[in-house]
C-alpha atoms as a PDB file:
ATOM      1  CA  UNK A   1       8.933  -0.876 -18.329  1.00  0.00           C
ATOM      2  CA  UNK A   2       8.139  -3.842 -16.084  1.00  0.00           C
ATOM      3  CA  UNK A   3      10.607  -5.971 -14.155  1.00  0.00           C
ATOM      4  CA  UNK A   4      11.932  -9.286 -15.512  1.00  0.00           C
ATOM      5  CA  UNK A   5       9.322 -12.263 -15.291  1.00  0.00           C
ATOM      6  CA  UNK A   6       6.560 -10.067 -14.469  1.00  0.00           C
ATOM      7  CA  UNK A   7       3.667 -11.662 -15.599  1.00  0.00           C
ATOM      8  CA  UNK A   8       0.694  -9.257 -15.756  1.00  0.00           C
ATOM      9  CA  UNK A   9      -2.452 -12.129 -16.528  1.00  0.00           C
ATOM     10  CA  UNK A  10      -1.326 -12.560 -12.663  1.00  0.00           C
ATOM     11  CA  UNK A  11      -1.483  -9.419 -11.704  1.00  0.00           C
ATOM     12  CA  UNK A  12      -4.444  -8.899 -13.133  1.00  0.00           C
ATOM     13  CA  UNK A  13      -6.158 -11.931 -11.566  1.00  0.00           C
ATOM     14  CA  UNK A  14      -4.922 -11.420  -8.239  1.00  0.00           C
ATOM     15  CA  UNK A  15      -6.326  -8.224  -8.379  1.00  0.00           C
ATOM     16  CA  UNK A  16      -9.833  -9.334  -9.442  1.00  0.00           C
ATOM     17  CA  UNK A  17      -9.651 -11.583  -6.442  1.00  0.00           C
ATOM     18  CA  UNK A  18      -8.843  -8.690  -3.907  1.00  0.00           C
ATOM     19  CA  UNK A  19     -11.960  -6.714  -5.453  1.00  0.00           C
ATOM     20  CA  UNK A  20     -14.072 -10.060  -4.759  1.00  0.00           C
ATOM     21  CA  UNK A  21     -12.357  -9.991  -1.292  1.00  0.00           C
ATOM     22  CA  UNK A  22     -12.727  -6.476  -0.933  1.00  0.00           C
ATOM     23  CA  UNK A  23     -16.752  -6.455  -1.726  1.00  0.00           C
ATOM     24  CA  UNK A  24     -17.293  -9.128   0.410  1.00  0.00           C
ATOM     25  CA  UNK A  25     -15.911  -7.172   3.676  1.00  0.00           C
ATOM     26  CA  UNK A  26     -17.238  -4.547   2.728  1.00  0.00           C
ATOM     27  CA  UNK A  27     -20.993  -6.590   3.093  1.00  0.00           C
ATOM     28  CA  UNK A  28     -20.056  -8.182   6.393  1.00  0.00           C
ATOM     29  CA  UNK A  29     -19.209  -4.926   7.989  1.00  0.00           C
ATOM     30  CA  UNK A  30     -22.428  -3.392   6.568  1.00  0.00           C
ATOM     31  CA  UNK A  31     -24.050  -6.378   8.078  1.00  0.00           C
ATOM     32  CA  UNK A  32     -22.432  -5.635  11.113  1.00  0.00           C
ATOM     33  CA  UNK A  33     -23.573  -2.125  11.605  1.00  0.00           C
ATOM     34  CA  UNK A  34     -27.034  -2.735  10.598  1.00  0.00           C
ATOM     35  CA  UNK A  35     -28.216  -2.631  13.777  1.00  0.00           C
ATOM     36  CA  UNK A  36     -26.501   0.614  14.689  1.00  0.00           C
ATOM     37  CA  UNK A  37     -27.744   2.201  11.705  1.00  0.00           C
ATOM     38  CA  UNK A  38     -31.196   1.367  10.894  1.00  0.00           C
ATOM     39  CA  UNK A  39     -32.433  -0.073  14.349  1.00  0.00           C
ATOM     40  CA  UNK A  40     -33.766   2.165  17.719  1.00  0.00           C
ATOM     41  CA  UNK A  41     -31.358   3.600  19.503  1.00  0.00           C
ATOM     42  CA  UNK A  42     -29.904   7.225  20.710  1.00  0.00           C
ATOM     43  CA  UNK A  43     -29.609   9.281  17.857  1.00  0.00           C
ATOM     44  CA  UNK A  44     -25.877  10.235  19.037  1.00  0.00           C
ATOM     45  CA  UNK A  45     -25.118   6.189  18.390  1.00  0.00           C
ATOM     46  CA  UNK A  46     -26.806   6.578  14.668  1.00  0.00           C
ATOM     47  CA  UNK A  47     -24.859   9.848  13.894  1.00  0.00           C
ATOM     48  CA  UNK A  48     -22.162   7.869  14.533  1.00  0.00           C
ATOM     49  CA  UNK A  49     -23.030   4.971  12.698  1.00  0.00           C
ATOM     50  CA  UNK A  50     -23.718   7.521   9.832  1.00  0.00           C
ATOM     51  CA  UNK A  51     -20.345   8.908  10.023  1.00  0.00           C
ATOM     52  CA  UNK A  52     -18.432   5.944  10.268  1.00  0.00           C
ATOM     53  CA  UNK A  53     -20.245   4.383   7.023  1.00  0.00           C
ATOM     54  CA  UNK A  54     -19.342   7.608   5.123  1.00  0.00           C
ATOM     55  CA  UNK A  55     -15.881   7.176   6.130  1.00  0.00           C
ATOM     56  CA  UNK A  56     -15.981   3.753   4.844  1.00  0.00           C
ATOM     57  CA  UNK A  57     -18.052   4.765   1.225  1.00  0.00           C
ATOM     58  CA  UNK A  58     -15.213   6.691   0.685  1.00  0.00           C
ATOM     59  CA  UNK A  59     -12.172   4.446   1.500  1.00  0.00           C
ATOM     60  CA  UNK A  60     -14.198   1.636  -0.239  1.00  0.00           C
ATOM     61  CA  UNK A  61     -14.181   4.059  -2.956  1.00  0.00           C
ATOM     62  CA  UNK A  62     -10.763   5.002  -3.078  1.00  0.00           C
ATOM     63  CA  UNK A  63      -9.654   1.120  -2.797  1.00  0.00           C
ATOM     64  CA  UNK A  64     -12.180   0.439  -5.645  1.00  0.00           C
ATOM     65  CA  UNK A  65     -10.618   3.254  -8.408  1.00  0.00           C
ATOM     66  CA  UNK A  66      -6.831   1.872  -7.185  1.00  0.00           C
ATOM     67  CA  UNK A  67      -7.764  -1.296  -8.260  1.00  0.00           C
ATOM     68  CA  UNK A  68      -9.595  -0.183 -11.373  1.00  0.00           C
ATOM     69  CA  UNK A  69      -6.493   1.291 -12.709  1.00  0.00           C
ATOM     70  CA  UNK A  70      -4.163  -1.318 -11.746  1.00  0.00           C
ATOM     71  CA  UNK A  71      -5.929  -3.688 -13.896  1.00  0.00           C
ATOM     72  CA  UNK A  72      -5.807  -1.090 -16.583  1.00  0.00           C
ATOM     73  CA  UNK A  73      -2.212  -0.733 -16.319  1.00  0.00           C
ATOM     74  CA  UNK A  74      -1.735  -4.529 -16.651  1.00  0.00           C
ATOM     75  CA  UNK A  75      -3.664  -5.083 -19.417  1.00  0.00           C
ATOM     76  CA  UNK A  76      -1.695  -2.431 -21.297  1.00  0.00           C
ATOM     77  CA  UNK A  77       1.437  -3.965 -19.926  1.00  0.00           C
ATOM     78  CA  UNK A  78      -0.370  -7.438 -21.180  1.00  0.00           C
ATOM     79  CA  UNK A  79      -0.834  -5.750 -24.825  1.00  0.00           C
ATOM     80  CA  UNK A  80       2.083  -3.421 -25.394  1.00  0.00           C
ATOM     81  CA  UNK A  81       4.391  -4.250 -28.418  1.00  0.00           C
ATOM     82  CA  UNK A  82       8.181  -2.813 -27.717  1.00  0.00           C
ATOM     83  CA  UNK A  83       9.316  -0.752 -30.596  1.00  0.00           C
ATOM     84  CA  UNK A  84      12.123  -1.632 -33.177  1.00  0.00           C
ATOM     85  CA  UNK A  85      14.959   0.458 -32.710  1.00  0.00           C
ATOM     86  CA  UNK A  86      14.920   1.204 -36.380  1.00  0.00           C
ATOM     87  CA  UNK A  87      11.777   2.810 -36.210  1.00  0.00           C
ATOM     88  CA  UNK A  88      12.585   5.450 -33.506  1.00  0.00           C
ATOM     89  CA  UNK A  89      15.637   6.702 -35.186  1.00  0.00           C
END
């Protein structure tokens, strides 16, 4: 049940915007480590880099599927029809 004045087309595009936002971090601090992880260097740096940018795959990841199913859940919110009262008893 949602709260009061909960308005899920909201929710749902604030979401969308945080996955924009989200994507285009995620590119800068690619960018970023670009250098670190494709450029010469001591391979102790790279394993590193390597590491680090696995970490991040799987956060990215994780942040990703979260918003996935919150903009499932509002667009059944957005859809749902409450039942008569008649019709559960």
């Amino acid at each position: 049940m949602s709260r009061p004045g909960n308005n899920p087309s909201l929710e749902i595009f604030i979401t969308r915007v945080l996955v924009v936002a989200t994507l285009v971090a995620s590119v800068m601090v690619l960018d970023a480590m670009r250098g670190a992880l494709l450029g010469p260097g001591p391979i102790a740096e790279a394993v590193d880099a390597w590491g680090f940018l696995l970490i991040f795959a799987f956060l990215l990841y994780g942040s990703l599927s979260y918003y996935a199913t919150r903009i499932g859940y509002f667009k059944r919110l957005r859809t749902h029809v409450r039942a008569k009262r008649s019709v559960m008893s």
